[in-house]
Protein backbone atom coordinates (compact mmCIF):
# COMPACT_ATOMS: atom_id res chain seq x y z
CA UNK A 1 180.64 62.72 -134.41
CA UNK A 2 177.50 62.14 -136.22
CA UNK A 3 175.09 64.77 -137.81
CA UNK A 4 172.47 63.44 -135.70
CA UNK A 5 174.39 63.95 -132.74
CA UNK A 6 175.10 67.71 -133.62
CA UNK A 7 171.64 68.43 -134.43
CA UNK A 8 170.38 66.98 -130.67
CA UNK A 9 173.39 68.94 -129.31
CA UNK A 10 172.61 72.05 -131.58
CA UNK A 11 168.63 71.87 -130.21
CA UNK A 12 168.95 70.34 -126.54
CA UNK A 13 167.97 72.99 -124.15
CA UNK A 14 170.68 74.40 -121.94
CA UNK A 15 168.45 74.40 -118.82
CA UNK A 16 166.74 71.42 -117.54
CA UNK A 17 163.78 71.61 -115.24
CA UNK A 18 164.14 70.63 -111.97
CA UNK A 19 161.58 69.78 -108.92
CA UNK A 20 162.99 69.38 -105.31
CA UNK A 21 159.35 69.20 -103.25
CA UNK A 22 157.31 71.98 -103.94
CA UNK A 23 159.60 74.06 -105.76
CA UNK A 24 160.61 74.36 -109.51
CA UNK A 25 164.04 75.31 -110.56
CA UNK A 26 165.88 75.93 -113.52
CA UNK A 27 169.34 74.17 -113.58
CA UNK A 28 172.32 74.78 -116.47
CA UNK A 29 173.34 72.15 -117.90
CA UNK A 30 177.38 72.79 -117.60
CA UNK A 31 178.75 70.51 -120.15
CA UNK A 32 176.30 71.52 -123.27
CA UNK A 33 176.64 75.57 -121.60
CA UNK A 34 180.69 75.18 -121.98
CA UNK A 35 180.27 74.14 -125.77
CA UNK A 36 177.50 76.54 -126.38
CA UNK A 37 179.74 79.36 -124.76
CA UNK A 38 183.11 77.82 -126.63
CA UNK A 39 181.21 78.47 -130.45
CA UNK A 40 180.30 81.71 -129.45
CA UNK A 41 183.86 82.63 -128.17
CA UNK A 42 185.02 81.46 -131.51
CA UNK A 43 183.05 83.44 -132.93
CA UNK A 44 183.37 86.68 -131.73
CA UNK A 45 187.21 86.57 -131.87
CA UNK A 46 186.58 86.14 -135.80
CA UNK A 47 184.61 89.52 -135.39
CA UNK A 48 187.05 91.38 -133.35
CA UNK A 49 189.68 92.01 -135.90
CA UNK A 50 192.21 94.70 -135.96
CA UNK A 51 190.54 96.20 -139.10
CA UNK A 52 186.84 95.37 -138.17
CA UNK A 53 184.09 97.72 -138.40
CA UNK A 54 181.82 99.21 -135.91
CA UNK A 55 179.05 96.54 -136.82
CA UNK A 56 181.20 94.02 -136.20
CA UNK A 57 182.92 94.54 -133.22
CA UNK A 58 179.36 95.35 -131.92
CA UNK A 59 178.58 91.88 -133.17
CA UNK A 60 181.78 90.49 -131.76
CA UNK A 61 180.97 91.68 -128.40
CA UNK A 62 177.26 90.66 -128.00
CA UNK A 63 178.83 87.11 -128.71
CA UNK A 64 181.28 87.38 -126.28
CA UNK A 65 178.65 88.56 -124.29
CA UNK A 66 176.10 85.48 -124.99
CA UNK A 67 179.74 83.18 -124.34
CA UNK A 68 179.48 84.91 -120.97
CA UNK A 69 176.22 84.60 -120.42
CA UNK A 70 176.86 80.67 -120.49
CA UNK A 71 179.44 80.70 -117.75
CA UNK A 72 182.83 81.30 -119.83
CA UNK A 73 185.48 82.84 -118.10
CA UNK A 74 187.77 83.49 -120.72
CA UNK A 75 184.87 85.66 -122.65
CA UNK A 76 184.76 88.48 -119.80
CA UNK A 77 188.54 88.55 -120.20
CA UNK A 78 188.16 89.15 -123.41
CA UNK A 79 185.38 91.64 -123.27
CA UNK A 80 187.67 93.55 -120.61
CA UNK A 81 190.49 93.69 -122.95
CA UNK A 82 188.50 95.04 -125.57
CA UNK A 83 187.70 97.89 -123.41
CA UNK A 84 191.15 98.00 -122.25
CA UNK A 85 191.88 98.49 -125.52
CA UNK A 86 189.58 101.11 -126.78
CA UNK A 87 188.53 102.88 -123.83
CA UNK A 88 188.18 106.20 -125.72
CA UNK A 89 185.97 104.73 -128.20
CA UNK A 90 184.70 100.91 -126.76
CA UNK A 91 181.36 99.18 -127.43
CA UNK A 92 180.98 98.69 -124.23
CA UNK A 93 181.04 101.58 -121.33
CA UNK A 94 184.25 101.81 -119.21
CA UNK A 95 182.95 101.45 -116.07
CA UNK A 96 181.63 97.58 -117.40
CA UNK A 97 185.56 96.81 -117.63
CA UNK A 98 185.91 96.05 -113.95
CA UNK A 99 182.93 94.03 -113.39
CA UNK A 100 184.22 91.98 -116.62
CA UNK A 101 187.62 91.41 -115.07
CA UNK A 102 186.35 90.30 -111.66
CA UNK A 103 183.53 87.79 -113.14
CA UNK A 104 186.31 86.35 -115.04
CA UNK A 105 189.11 86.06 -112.10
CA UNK A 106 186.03 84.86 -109.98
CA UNK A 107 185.52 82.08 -112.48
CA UNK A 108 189.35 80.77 -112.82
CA UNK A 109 190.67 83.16 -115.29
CA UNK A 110 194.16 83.74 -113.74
CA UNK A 111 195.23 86.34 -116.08
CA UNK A 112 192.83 88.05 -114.90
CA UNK A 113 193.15 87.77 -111.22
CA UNK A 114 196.94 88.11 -111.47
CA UNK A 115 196.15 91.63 -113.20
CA UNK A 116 193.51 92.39 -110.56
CA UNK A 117 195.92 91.36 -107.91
CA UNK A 118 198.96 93.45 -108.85
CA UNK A 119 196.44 96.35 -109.56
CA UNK A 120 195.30 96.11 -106.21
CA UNK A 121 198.39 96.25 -105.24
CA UNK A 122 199.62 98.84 -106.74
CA UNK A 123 202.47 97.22 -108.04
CA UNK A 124 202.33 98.96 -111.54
CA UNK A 125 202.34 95.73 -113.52
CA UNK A 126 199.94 96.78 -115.70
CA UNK A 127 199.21 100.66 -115.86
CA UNK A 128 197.17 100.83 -118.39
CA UNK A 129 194.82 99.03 -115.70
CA UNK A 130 195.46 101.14 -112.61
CA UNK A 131 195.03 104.48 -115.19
CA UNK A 132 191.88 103.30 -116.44
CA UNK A 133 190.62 102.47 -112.92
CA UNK A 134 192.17 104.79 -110.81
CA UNK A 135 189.53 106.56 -109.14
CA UNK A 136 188.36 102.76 -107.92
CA UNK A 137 191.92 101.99 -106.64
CA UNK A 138 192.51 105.16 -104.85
CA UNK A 139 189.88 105.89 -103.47
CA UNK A 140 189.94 101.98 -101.08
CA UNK A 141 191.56 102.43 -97.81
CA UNK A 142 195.17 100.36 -97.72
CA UNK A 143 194.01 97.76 -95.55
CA UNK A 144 190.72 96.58 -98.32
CA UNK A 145 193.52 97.02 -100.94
CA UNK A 146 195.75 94.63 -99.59
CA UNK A 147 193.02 92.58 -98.43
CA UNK A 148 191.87 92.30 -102.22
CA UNK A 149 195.28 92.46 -103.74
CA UNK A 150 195.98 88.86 -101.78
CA UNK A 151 192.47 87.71 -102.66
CA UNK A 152 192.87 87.52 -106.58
CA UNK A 153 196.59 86.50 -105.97
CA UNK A 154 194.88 83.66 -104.26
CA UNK A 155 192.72 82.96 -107.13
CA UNK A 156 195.71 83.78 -109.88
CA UNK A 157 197.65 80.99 -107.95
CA UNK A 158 194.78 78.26 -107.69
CA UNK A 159 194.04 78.44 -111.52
CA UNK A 160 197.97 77.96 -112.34
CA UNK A 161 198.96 81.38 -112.64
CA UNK A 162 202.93 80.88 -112.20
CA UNK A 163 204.03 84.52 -112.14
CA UNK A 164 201.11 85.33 -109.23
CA UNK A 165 202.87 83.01 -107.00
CA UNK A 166 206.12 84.15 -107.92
CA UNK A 167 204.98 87.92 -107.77
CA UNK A 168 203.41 87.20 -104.20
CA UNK A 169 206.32 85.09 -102.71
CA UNK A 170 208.78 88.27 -103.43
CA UNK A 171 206.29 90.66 -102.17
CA UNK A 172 206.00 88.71 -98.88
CA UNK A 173 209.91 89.16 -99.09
CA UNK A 174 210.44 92.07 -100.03
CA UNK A 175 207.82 94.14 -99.86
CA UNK A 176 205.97 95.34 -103.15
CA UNK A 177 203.81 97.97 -103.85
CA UNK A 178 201.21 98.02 -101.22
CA UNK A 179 202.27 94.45 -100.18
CA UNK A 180 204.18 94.32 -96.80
CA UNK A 181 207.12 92.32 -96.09
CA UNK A 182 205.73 89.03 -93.64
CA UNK A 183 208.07 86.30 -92.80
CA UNK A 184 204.84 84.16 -92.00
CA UNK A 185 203.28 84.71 -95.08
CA UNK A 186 206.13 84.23 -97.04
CA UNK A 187 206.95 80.55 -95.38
CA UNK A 188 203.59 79.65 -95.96
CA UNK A 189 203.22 80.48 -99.36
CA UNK A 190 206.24 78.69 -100.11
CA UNK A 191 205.68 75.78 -98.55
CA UNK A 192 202.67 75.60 -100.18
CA UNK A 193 204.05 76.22 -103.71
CA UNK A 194 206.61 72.91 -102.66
CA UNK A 195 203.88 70.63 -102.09
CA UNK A 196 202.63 71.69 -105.59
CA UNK A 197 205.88 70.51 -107.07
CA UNK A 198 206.68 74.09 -108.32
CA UNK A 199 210.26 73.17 -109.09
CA UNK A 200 211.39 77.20 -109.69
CA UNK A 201 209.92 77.99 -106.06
CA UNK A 202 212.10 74.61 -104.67
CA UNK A 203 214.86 76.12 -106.26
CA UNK A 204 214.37 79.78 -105.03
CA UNK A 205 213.38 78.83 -100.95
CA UNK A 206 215.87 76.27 -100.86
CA UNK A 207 218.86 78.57 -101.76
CA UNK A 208 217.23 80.98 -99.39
CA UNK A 209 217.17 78.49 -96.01
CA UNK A 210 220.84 77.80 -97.44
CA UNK A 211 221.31 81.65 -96.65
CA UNK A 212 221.70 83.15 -100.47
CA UNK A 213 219.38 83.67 -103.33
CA UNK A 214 219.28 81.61 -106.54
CA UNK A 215 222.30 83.84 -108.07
CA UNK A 216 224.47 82.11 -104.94
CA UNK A 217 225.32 85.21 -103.90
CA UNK A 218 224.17 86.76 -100.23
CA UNK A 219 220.73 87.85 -99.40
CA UNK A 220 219.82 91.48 -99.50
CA UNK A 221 219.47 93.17 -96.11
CA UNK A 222 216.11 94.25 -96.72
CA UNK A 223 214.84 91.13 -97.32
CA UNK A 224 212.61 89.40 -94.71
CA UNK A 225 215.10 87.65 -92.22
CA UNK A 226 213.97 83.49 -93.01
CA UNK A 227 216.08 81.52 -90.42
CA UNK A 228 218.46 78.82 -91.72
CA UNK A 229 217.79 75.84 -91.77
CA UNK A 230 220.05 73.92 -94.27
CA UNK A 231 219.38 70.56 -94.06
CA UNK A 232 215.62 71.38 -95.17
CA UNK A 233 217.50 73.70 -98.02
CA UNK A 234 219.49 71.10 -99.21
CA UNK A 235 215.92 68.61 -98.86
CA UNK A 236 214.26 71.54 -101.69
CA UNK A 237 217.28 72.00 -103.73
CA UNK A 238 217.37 68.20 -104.35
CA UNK A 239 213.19 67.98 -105.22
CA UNK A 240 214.30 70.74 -107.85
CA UNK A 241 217.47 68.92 -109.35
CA UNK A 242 214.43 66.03 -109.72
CA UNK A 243 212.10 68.04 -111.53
CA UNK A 244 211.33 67.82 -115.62
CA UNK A 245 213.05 71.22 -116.73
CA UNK A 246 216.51 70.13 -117.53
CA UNK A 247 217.73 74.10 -116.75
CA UNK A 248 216.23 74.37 -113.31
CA UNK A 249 217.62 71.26 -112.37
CA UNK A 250 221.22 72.09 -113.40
CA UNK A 251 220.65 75.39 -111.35
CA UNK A 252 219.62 73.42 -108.20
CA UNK A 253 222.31 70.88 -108.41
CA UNK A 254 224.88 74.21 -109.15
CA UNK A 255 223.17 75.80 -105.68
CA UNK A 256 223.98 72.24 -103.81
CA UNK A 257 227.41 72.84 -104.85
CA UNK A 258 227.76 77.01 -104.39
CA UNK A 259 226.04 76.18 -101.06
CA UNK A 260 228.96 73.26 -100.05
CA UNK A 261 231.92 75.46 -101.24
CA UNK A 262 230.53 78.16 -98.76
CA UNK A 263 230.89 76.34 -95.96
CA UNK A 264 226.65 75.96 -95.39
CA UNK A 265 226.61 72.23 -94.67
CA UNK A 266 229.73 72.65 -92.00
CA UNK A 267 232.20 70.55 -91.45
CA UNK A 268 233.12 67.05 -92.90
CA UNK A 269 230.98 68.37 -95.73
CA UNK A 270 232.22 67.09 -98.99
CA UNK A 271 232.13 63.89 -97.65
CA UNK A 272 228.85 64.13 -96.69
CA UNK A 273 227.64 65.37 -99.25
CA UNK A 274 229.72 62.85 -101.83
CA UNK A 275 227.25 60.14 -99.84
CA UNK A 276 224.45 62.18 -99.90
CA UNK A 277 224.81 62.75 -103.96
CA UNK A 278 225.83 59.13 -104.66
CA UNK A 279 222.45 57.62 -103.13
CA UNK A 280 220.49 60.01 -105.18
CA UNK A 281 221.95 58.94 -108.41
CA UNK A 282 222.14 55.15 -107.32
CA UNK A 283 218.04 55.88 -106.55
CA UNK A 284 217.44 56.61 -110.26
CA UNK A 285 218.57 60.12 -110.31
CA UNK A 286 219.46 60.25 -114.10
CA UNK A 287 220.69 63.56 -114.01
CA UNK A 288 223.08 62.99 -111.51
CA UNK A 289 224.18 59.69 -112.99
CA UNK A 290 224.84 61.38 -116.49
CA UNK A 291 227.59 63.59 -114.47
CA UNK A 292 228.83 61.18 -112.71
CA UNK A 293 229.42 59.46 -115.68
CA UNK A 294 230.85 62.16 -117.94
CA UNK A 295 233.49 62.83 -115.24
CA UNK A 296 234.45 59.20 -114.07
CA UNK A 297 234.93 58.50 -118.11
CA UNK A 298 238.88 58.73 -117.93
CA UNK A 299 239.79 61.93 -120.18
CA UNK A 300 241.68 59.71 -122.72
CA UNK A 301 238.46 58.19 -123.23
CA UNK A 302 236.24 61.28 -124.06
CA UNK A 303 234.79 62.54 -127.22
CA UNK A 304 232.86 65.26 -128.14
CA UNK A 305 231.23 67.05 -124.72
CA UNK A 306 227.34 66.92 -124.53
CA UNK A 307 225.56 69.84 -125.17
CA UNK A 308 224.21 69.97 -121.30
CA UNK A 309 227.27 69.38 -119.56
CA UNK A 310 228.80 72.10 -121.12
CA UNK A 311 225.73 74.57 -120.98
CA UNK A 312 226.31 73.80 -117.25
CA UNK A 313 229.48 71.68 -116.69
CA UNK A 314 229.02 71.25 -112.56
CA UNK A 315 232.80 71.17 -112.72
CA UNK A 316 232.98 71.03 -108.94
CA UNK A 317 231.30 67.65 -108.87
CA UNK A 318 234.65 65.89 -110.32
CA UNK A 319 236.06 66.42 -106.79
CA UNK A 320 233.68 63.68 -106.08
CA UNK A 321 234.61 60.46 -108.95
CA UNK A 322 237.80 59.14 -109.54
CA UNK A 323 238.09 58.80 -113.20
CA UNK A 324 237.71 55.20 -113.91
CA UNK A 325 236.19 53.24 -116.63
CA UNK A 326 234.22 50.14 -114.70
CA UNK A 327 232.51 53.20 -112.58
CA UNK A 328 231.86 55.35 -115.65
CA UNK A 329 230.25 52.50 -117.16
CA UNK A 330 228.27 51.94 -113.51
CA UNK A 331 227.01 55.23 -113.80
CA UNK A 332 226.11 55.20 -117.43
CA UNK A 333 223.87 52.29 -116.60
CA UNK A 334 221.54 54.01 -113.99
CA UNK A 335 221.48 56.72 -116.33
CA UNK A 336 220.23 54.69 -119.82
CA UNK A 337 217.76 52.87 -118.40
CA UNK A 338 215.85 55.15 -115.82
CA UNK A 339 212.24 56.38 -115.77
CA UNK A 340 212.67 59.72 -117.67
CA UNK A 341 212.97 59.13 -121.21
CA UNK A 342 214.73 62.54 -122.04
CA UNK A 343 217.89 61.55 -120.02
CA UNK A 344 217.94 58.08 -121.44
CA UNK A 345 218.30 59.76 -124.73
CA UNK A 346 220.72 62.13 -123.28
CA UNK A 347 222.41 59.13 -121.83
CA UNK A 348 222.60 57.18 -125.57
CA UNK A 349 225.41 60.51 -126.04
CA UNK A 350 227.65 59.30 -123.34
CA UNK A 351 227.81 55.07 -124.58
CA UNK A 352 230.57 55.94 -127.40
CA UNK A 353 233.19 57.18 -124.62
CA UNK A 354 232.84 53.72 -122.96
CA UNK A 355 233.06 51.24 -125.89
CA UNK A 356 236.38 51.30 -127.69
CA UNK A 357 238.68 48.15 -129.07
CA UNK A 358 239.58 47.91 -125.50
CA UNK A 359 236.35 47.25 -124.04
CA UNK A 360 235.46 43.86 -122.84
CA UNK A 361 232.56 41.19 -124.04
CA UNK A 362 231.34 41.47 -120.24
CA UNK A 363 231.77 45.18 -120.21
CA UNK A 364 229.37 45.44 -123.21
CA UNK A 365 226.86 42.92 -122.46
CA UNK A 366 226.41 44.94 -119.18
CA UNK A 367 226.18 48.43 -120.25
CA UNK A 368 223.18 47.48 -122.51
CA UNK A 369 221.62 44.85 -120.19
CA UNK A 370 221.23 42.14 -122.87
């Protein structure tokens, strides 16, 4: 950017005057406020050393101040934890550090909603919180507690705040803190998570409408009682097995398979689900196709083990290929030339196993399409 540019941006006025009728307003502009607010976060954080002196932490927090001032909601965090921090000997006064906290939540700071939220809760997630601010949370009747407490987990979850969601979907099941147990709630919330693409939450509520949790093993009796309902289960656990994080896609296809050995999609099962698993991969599921390839490749044929089969071999899915070279190579090709270019890389392990002095011209020209 220019040096004329900076100046204008440097001396441009951060309100603009606006008429509407008869009346005059004053109106921030957002976009020159944000930068404005971003130099003086900068800033401040340079002030607010672990060695700095009084003068300049005192100058560190009037520019977090002036960064708040100009809408930033990561500058009241900040300002909050400094008090958090000191509160026996903080720039600002104490009882600033909850008004800090909510302006920041209230502008789509999750950490500090989800901090408000499990404070509210009582949940003892952060004590240092509920100690500094404990004549506040004691002295709200339960009912404007948990009312709150769901509020900022509302507002932790909207700005991305993973373990708010997580926190609040096993408080709905379990109960924490001040939280309730609430079957409703809990479906909800999950089912909202889903259509976010949360892969972990897929992972966890589809094991749970397969009737176990995501260890495979049986529910707890004191969790809520969620009615089965497999077929949507197995509909979750498959979404997850898509997803981009290799791990939590190994654990969902390992929950398909837990589930099937336990009897959960009834009878005629491995068949069905043989059918069910073949489509998937045959409708550019890489993952999938990388297994089925690894265990079709006749043993004679196979080298070296990739690294993620045997972080998570999926053993159980050889009951479903018959080991045999034309397949393997079948297989390999829905795997190497997919959408997701991690697996096709993953894939480029598997092609030595299938080219040997035995394989044919044909064979070769069709595993690499050329």
């Amino acid at each position: 950017m220019s040096d004329s540019w900076k100046s204008k941006a440097r001396y441009a006025p951060v309100f603009r005057h606006l008429r509407l009728g008869s009346k005059e307003y004053w109106v921030m502009d957002p976009k020159l406020a944000q930068m404005r607010a971003a130099r003086h976060v900068k800033k401040g954080l340079n002030l607010l050393h672990n060695e700095a002196t009084d003068e300049e932490k005192i100058e560190g927090c009037e520019e977090l101040l002036l960064a708040t001032d100009f809408g930033c909601a990561e500058a009241p965090f900040l300002l909050a934890l400094h008090i958090l921090s000191y509160p026996e000997d903080s720039i600002l006064p104490n009882q600033d550090f909850l008004t800090l906290l909510r302006l920041a939540a209230e502008r789509a700071n999750g950490r500090a909603a989800y901090r408000l939220a499990t404070s509210y809760a009582q949940m003892n997630h952060f004590p240092a919180i509920e100690l500094l601010c404990k004549a506040h949370f004691t002295c709200l009747p339960k009912q404007d507690s948990v009312r709150l407490a769901e509020y900022y987990f509302a507002l932790a979850i909207a700005a991305g705040e993973d373990d708010a969601a997580n926190e609040l979907i096993l408080a709905y099941a379990y109960g924490r803190g001040l939280i309730p147990k609430s079957l409703a709630k809990f479906q909800r919330l999950c089912e909202a998570m889903v259509k976010k693409n949360k892969q972990s939450v897929m992972i966890g509520y589809g094991a749970w409408l397969c009737g176990m949790t995501v260890t495979g093993g049986a529910l707890l009796p004191e969790a809520v009682d969620v009615p089965k309902n497999t077929a949507q289960g197995l509909e979750y656990l498959l979404m997850a097995s898509r997803g981009a994080k290799l791990n939590l896609a190994q654990l969902a296809l390992k929950l398909i398979l837990v589930a099937q050995s336990k009897g959960a999609f009834g009878s005629g099962s491995l068949q069905k689900l043989q059918h069910c698993l073949f489509q998937e991969a045959k409708e550019k599921h890489q993952l999938l196709a990388l297994y089925f390839a690894w265990y079709a490749t006749p043993v004679r044929m196979r080298r070296e083990m990739p690294a993620f089969i045997s972080d998570e071999p999926l053993s159980a899915l050889q009951q479903l290929v018959v080991p045999n070279e034309e397949l393997a190579i079948k297989w390999l090709d829905l795997a190497l030339f997919g959408t997701n270019a991690v697996m096709s890389e993953v894939a480029k392990l598997l092609v030595p196993n299938l080219i040997n002095e035995e394989t044919t011209e044909d064979q070769v020209v069709k595993l690499f399409r050329v």
